[in-house]
Each structure stands twice: as C-alpha cells, then as structure tokens.
C-alpha atoms as a PDB file:
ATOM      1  CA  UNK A   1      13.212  27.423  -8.864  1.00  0.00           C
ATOM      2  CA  UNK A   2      12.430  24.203 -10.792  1.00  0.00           C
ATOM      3  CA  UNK A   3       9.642  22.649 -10.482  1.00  0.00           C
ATOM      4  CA  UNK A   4       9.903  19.289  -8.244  1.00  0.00           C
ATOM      5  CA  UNK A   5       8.275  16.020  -8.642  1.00  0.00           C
ATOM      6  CA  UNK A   6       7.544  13.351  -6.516  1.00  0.00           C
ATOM      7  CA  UNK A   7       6.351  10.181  -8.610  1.00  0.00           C
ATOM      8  CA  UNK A   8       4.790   7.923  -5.978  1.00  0.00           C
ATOM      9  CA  UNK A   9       4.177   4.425  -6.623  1.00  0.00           C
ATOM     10  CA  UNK A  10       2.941   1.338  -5.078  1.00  0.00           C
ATOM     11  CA  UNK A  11       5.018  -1.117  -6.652  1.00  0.00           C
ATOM     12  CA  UNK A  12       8.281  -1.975  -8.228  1.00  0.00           C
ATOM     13  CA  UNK A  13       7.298  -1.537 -12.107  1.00  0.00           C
ATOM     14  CA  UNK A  14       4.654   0.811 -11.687  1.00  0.00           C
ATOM     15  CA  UNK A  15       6.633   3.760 -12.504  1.00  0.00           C
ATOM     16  CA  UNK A  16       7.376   2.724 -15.497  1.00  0.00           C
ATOM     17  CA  UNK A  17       3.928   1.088 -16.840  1.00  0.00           C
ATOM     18  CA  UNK A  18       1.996   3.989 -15.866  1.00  0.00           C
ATOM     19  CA  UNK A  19       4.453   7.696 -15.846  1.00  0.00           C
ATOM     20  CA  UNK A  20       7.709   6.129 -17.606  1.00  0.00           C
ATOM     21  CA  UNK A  21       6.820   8.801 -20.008  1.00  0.00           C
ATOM     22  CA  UNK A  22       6.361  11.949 -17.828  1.00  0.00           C
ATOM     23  CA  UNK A  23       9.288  10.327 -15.694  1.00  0.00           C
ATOM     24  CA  UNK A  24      11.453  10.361 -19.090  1.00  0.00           C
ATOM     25  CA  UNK A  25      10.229  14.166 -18.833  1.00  0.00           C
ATOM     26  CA  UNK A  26      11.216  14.992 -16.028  1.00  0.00           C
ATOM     27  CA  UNK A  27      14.154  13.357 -14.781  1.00  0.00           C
ATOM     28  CA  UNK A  28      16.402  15.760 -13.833  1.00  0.00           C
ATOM     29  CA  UNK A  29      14.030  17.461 -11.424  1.00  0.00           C
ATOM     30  CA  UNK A  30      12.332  14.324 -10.208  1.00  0.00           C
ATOM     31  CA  UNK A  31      11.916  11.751  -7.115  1.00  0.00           C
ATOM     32  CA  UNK A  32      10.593   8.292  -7.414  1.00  0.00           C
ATOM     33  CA  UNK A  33       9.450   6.840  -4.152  1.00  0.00           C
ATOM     34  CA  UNK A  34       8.388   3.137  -4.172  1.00  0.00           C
ATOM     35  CA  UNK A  35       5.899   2.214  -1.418  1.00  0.00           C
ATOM     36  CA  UNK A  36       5.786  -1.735  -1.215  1.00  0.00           C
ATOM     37  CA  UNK A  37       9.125  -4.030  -0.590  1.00  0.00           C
ATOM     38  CA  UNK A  38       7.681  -6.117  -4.059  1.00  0.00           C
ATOM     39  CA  UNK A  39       7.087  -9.287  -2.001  1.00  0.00           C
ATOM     40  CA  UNK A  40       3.960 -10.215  -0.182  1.00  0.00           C
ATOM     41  CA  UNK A  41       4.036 -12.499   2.470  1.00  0.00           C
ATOM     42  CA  UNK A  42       3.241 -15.689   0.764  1.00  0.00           C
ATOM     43  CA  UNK A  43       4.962 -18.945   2.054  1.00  0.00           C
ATOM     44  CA  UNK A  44       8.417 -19.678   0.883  1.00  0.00           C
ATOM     45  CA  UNK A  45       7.351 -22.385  -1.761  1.00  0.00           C
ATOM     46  CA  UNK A  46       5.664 -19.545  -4.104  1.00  0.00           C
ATOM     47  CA  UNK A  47       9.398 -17.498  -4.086  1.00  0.00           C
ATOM     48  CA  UNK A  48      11.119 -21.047  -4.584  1.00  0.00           C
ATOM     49  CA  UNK A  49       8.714 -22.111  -7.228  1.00  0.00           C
ATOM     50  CA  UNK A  50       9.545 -18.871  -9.113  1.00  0.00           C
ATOM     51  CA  UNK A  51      13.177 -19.576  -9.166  1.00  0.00           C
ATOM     52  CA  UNK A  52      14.096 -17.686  -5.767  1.00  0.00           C
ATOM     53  CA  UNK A  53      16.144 -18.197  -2.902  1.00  0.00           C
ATOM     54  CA  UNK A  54      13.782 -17.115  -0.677  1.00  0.00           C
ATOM     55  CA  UNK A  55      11.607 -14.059  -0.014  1.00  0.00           C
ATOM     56  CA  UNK A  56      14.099 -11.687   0.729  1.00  0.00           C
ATOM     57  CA  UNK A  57      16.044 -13.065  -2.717  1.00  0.00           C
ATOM     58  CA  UNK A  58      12.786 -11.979  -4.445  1.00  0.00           C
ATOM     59  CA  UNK A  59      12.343  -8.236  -2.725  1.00  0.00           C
ATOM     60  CA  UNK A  60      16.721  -7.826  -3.231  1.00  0.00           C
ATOM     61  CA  UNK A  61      15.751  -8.360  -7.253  1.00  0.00           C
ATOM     62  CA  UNK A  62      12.863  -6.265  -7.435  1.00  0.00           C
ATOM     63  CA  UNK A  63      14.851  -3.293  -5.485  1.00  0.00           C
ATOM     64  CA  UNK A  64      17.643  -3.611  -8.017  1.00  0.00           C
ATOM     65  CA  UNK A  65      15.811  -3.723 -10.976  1.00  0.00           C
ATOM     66  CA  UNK A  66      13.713  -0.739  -9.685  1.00  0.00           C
ATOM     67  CA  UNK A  67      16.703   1.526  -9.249  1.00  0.00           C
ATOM     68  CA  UNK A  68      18.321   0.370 -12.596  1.00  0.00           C
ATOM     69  CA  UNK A  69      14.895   1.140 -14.429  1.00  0.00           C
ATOM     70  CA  UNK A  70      15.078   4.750 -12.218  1.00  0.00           C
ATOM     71  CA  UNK A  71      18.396   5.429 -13.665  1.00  0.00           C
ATOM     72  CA  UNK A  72      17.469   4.443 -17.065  1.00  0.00           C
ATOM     73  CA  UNK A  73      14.933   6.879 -16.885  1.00  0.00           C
ATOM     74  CA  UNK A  74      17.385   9.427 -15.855  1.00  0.00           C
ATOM     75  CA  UNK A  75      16.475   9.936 -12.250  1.00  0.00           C
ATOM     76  CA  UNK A  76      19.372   9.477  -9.728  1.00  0.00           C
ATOM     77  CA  UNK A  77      20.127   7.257  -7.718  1.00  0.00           C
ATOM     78  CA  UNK A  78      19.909   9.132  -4.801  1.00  0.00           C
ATOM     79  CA  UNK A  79      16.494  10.235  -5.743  1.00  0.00           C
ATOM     80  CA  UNK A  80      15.385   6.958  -5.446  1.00  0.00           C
ATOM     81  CA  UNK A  81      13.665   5.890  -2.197  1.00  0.00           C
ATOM     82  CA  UNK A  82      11.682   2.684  -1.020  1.00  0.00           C
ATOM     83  CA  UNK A  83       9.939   2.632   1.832  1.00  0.00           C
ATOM     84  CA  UNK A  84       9.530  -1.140   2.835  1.00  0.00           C
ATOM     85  CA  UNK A  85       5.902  -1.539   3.486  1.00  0.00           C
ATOM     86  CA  UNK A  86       4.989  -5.279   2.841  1.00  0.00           C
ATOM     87  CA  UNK A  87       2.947  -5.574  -0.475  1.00  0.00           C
ATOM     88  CA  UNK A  88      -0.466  -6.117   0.042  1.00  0.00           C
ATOM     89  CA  UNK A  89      -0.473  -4.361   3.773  1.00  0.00           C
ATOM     90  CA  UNK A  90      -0.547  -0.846   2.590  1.00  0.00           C
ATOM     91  CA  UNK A  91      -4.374  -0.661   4.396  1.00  0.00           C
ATOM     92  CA  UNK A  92      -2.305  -1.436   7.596  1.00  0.00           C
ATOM     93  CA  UNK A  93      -0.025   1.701   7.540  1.00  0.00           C
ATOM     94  CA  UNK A  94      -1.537   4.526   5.780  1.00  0.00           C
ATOM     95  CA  UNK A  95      -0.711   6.877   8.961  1.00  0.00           C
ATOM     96  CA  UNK A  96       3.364   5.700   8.726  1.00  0.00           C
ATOM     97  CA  UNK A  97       3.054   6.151   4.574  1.00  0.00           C
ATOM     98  CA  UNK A  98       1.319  10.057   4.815  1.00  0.00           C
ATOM     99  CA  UNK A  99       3.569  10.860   7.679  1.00  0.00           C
ATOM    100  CA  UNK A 100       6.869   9.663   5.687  1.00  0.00           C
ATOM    101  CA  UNK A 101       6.178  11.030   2.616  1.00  0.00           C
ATOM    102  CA  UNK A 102       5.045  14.628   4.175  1.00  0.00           C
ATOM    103  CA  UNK A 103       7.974  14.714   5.542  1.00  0.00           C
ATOM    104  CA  UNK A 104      10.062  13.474   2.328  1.00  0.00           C
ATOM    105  CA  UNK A 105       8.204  16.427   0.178  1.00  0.00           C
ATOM    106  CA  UNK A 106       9.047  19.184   2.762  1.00  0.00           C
ATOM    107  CA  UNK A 107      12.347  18.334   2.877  1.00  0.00           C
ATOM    108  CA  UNK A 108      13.128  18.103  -0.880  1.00  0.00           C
ATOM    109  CA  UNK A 109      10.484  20.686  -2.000  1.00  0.00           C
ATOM    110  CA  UNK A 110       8.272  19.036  -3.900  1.00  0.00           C
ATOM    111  CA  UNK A 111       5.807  20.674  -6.171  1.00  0.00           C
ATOM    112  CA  UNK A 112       4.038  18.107  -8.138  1.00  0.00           C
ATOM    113  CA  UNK A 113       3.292  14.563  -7.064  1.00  0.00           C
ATOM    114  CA  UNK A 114       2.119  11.582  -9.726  1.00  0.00           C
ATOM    115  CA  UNK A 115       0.519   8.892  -8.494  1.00  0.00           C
ATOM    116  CA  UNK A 116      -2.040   6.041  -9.761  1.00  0.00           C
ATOM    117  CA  UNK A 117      -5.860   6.950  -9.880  1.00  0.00           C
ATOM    118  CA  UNK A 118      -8.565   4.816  -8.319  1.00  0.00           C
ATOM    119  CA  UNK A 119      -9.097   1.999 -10.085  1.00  0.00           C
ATOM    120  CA  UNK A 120      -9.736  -1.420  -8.351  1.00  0.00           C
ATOM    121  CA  UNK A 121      -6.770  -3.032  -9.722  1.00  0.00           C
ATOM    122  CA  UNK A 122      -4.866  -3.626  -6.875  1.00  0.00           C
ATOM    123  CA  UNK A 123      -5.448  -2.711  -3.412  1.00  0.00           C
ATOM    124  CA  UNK A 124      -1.665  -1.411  -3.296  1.00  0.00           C
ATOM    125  CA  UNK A 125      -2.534   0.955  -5.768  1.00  0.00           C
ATOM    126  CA  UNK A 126      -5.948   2.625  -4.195  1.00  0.00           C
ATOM    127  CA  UNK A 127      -3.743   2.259  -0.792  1.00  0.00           C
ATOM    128  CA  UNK A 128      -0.980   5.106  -2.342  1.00  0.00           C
ATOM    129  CA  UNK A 129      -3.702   7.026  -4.460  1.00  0.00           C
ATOM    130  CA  UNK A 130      -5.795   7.815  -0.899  1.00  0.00           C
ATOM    131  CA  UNK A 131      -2.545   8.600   0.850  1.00  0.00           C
ATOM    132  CA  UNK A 132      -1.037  10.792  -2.237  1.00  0.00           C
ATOM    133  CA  UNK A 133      -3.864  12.866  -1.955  1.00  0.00           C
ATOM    134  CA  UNK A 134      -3.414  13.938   2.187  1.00  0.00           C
ATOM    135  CA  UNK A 135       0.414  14.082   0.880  1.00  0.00           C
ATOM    136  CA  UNK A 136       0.020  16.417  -1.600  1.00  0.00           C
ATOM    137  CA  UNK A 137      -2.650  18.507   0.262  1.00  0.00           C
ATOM    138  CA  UNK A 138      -0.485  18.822   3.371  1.00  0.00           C
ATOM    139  CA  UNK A 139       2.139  20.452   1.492  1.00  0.00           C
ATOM    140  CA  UNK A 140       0.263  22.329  -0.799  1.00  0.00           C
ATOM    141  CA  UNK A 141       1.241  20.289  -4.041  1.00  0.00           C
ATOM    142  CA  UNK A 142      -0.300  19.182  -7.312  1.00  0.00           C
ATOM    143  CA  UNK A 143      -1.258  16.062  -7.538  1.00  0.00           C
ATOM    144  CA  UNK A 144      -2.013  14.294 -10.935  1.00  0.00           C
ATOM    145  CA  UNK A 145      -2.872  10.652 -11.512  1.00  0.00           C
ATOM    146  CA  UNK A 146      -2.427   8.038 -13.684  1.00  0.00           C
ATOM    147  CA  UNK A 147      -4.463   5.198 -15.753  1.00  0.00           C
ATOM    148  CA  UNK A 148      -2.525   1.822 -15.031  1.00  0.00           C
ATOM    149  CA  UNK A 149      -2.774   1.390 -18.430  1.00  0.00           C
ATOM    150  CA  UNK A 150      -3.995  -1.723 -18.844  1.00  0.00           C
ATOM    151  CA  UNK A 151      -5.160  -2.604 -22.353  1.00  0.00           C
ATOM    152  CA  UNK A 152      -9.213  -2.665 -21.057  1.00  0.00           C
ATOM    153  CA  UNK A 153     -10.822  -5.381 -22.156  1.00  0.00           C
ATOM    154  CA  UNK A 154     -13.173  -5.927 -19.204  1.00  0.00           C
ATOM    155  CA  UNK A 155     -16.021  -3.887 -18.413  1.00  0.00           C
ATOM    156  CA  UNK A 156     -14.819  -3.704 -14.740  1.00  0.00           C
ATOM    157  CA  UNK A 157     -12.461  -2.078 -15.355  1.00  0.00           C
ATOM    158  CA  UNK A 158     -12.376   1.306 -14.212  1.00  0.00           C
ATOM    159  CA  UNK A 159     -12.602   4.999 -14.765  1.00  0.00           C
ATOM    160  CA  UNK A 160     -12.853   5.361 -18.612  1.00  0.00           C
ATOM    161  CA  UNK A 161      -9.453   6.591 -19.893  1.00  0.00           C
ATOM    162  CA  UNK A 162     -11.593   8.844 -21.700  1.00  0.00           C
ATOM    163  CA  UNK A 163     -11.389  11.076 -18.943  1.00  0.00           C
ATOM    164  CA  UNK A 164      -7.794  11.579 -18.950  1.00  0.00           C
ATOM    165  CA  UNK A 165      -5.628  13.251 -21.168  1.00  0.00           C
ATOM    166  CA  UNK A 166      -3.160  10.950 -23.162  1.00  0.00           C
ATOM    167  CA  UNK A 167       0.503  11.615 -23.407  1.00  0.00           C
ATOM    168  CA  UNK A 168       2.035  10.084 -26.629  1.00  0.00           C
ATOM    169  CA  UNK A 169       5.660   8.819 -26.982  1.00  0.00           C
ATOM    170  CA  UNK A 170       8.269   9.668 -29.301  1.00  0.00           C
ATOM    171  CA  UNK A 171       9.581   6.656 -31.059  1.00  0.00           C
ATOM    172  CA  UNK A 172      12.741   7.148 -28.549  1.00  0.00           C
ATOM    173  CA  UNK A 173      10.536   7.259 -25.058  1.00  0.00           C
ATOM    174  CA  UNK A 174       8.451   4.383 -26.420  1.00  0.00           C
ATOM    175  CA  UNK A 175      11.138   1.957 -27.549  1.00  0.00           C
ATOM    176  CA  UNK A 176      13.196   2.894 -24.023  1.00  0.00           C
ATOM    177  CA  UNK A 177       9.704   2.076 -22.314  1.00  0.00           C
ATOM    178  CA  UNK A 178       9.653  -1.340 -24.075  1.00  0.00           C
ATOM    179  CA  UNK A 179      13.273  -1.765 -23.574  1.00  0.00           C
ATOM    180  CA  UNK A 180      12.818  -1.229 -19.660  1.00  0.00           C
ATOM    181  CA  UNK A 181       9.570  -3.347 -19.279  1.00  0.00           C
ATOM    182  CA  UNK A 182      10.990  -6.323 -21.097  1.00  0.00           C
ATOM    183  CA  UNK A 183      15.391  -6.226 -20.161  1.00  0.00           C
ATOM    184  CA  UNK A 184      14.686  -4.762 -16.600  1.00  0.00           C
ATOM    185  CA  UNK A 185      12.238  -5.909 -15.353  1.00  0.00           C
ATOM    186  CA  UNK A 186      12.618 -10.047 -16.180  1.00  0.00           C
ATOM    187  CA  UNK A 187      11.237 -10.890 -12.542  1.00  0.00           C
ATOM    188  CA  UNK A 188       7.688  -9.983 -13.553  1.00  0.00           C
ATOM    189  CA  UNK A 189       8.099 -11.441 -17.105  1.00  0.00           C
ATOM    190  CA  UNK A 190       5.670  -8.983 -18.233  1.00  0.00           C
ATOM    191  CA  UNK A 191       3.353  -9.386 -21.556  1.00  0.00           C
ATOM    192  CA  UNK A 192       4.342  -6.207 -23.378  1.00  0.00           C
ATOM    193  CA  UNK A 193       0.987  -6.837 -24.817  1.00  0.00           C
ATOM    194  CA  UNK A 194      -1.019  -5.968 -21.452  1.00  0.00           C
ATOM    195  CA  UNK A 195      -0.124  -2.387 -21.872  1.00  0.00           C
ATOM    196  CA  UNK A 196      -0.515   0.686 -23.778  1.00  0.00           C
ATOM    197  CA  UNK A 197       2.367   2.422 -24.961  1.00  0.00           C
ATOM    198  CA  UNK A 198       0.386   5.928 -24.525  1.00  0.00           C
ATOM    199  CA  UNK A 199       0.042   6.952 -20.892  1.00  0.00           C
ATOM    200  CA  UNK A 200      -3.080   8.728 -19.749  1.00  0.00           C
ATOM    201  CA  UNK A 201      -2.794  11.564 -16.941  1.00  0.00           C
ATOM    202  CA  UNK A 202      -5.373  14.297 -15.488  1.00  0.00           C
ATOM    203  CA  UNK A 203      -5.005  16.806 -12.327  1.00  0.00           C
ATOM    204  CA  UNK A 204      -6.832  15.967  -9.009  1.00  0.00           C
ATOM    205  CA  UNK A 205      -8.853  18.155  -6.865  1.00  0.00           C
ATOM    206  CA  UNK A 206     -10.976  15.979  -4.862  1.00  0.00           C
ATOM    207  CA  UNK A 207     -10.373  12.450  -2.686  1.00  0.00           C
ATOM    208  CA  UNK A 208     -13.135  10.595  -3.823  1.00  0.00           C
ATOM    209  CA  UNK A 209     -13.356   6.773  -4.147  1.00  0.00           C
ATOM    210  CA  UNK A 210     -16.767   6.460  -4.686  1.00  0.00           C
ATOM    211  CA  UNK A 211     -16.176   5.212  -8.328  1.00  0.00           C
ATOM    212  CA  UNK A 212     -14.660   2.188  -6.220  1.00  0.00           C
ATOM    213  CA  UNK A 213     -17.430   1.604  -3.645  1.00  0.00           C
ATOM    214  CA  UNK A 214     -20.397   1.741  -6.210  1.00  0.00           C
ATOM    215  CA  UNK A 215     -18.586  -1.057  -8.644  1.00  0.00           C
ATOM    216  CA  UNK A 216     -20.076  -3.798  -8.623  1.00  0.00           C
ATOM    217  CA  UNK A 217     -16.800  -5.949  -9.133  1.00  0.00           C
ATOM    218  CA  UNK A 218     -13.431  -4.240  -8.644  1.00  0.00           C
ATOM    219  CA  UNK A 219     -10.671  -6.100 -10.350  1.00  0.00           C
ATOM    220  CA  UNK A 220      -8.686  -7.487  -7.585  1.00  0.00           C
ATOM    221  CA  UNK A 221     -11.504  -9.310  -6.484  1.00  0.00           C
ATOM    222  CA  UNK A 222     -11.046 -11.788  -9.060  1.00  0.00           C
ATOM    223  CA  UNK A 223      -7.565 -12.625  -8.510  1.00  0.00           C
ATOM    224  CA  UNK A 224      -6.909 -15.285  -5.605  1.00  0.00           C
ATOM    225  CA  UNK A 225      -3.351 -14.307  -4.859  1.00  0.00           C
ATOM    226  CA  UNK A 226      -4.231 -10.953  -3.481  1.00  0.00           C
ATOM    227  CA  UNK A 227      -5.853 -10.974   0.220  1.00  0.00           C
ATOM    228  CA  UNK A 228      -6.930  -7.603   1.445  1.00  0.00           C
ATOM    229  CA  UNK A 229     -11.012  -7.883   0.525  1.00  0.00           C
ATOM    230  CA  UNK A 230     -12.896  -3.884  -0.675  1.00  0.00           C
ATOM    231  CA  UNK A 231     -14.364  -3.586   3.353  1.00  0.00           C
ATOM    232  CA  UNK A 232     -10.753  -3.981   4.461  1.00  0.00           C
ATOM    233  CA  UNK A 233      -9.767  -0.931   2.274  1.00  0.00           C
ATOM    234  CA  UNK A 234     -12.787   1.009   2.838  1.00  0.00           C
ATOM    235  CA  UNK A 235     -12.449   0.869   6.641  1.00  0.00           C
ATOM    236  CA  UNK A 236      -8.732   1.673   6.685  1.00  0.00           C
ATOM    237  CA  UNK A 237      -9.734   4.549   4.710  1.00  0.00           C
ATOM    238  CA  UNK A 238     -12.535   6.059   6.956  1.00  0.00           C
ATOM    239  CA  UNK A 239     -10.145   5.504  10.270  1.00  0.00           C
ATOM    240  CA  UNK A 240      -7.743   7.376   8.638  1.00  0.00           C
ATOM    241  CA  UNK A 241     -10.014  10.118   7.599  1.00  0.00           C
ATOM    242  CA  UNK A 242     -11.875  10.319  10.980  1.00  0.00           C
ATOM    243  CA  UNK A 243      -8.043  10.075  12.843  1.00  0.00           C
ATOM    244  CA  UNK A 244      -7.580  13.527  10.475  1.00  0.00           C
ATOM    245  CA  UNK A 245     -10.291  15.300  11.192  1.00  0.00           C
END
C-alpha cells in the first residue's frame, strides 16, 4: 500500500514556500489541506485598496490560485481540500480543525502528515503545527515539519534551520517552485528574494512549544496587521490540552 500524505497548511501559499519540494515528491500519493479561507477579517477598504471587490473577491482568488498551484504540483484536484477557518482565528477553533482533519486522515489513510514547525511567524502557523501534532497522534501517523523558510536575517527568528535536514532542488523542482511563487500566486506579490529555494524538514516526536514561550520576541509581534497577541495562543493551547486529557 502506498504510503499517504497529508500536507497540512495554514495558508494559501504555504505549501509551496515551505514543502513545494517534498509535495513535487510526492504528488501522486498526496493530500493538501489548506486551513485558513486567505482573508482575515479586516474592513472592506484594505481588500478595495488592494485592487478587490470585496473580501470574498479576495478569499475566491486565493482558493483558485491555491488549487492551480496544487495541480501544478501534481496533486489532484480532488485531493485538494480547504477548510474555511477565518485567517487569523485558528486559536478560536482548534477542537473543529483536530476533529476535521482526524476524520479526513481516517478516511483517506493517511500515513505521513507535513506541516510547519513552531516558529513565531504567524499565529496561523503555530495554530496548525499544535493541532497537526493531536492529528497525527490520533491516527497513528508521522508527522514531519517544516522551516518557513524565510531567508533569516533576524535573530528572532526561530528554531535554527540547523536542526533540520535540508532537501535540495533539482534545477526542474526549483525553477517550477519559482515559476509557481511568482505566475500563481500574483495576489501576494511575493519577493522571490524572502525565500530559500532549499527546504528544510525533520520528524516530530514531541508537542512542545516552549521554544515559543521562552522568546523573548516572536515575529508576529512586530507586525501590526496581525491581531491574535502570544497569551491568546498560549491559552487556546492549554484549553485544548486540558479538554484532551
């Protein structure tokens, strides 16, 4: 039986930044489920200023390009799931996000789930970490993570990549990469420059976010579009855990 794989992600784009390579891998035996609907809940003037209708203009894009970069990458359509959560509320529905996607790996067998590591970059992202790790637990999968492979500049920004172990493109993967990030993906008019080409991956064990709680500055904290605060997370992650036990 082949191996399945489940790559989880927060947001529209993320399966490509991080895992486009071991998607590329993979395709034929893999499921990408997207977590967020790619639009927080901003007022209408930030869509509109962007060149949107509205909102729900925005989120239609962002699903479309998603599945287009999904089938680039050779996973089918049908493979393709989203499950609507707004962005930035993950904290809110971590029960309705284990629940789904315990039920979505039982019914298509998964073996292997990827998923983001812990990293402070975006509360979205430690949101879908915490919960891949119950996922992949309650259905007695692997679960590996993945840098967000931003070119580190900052000294907050966290774990060392030197931890992981780096997965190099062939000239083909990486110029498809490129060719995804930069023709599919023209709502986020993403700086090719911002990432790594290489990918960095390692196999989890354990659920621990203490490398978040003992930072002294976690990334997101520094950007004013993004609301949830670190005690926000921190507390939707221990009334999870103590609902679990």
């Amino acid at each position: 039986m082949a191996n399945k794989h489940l790559y989880l992600v927060p947001h529209m784009d993320d399966e490509i930044i991080s895992m486009g390579i071991s998607v590329m891998r993979n395709a034929s035996d893999s499921h990408l489920v997207v977590i967020t609907n790619g639009g927080p809940r901003y007022g209408e003037e930030f869509f509109l200023n962007k060149g949107y209708v509205s909102r729900e203009h925005y989120m239609k894009i962002r699903e479309a390009e998603t599945k287009i970069s999904g089938i680039v990458l050779g996973v089918d359509e049908s493979d393709i799931k989203f499950l609507g959560v707004n962005d930035q509320e993950t904290q809110n529905h971590i029960p309705f996000i284990v629940d789904s996607l315990i039920m979505y790996a039982h019914e298509h067998k998964i073996k292997t789930i990827h998923t983001l590591c812990y990293e402070g970059n975006h509360p979205d992202h430690d949101v879908v970490r915490f919960c891949a790790w119950f996922v992949a637990k309650a259905v007695g999968a692997e679960l590996i993570e993945y840098s967000n492979n931003l070119v580190r500049k900052r000294k907050y920004e966290i774990p060392s990549v030197a931890d992981f172990k780096v997965v190099k493109p062939t000239a083909e993967e990486k110029a498809l990469k490129r060719k995804i990030l930069s023709m599919v993906y023209k709502s986020q008019n993403i700086n090719l420059d911002r990432y790594k080409t290489r990918e960095y991956r390692r196999p989890v064990e354990l659920n621990d976010y203490s490398i978040l709680k003992n930072a002294k500055r976690l990334r997101f904290e520094k950007i004013s579009l993004i609301k949830p605060t670190r005690k926000e997370l921190f507390s939707a992650f221990e009334r999870f855990e103590n609902s679990r036990h």
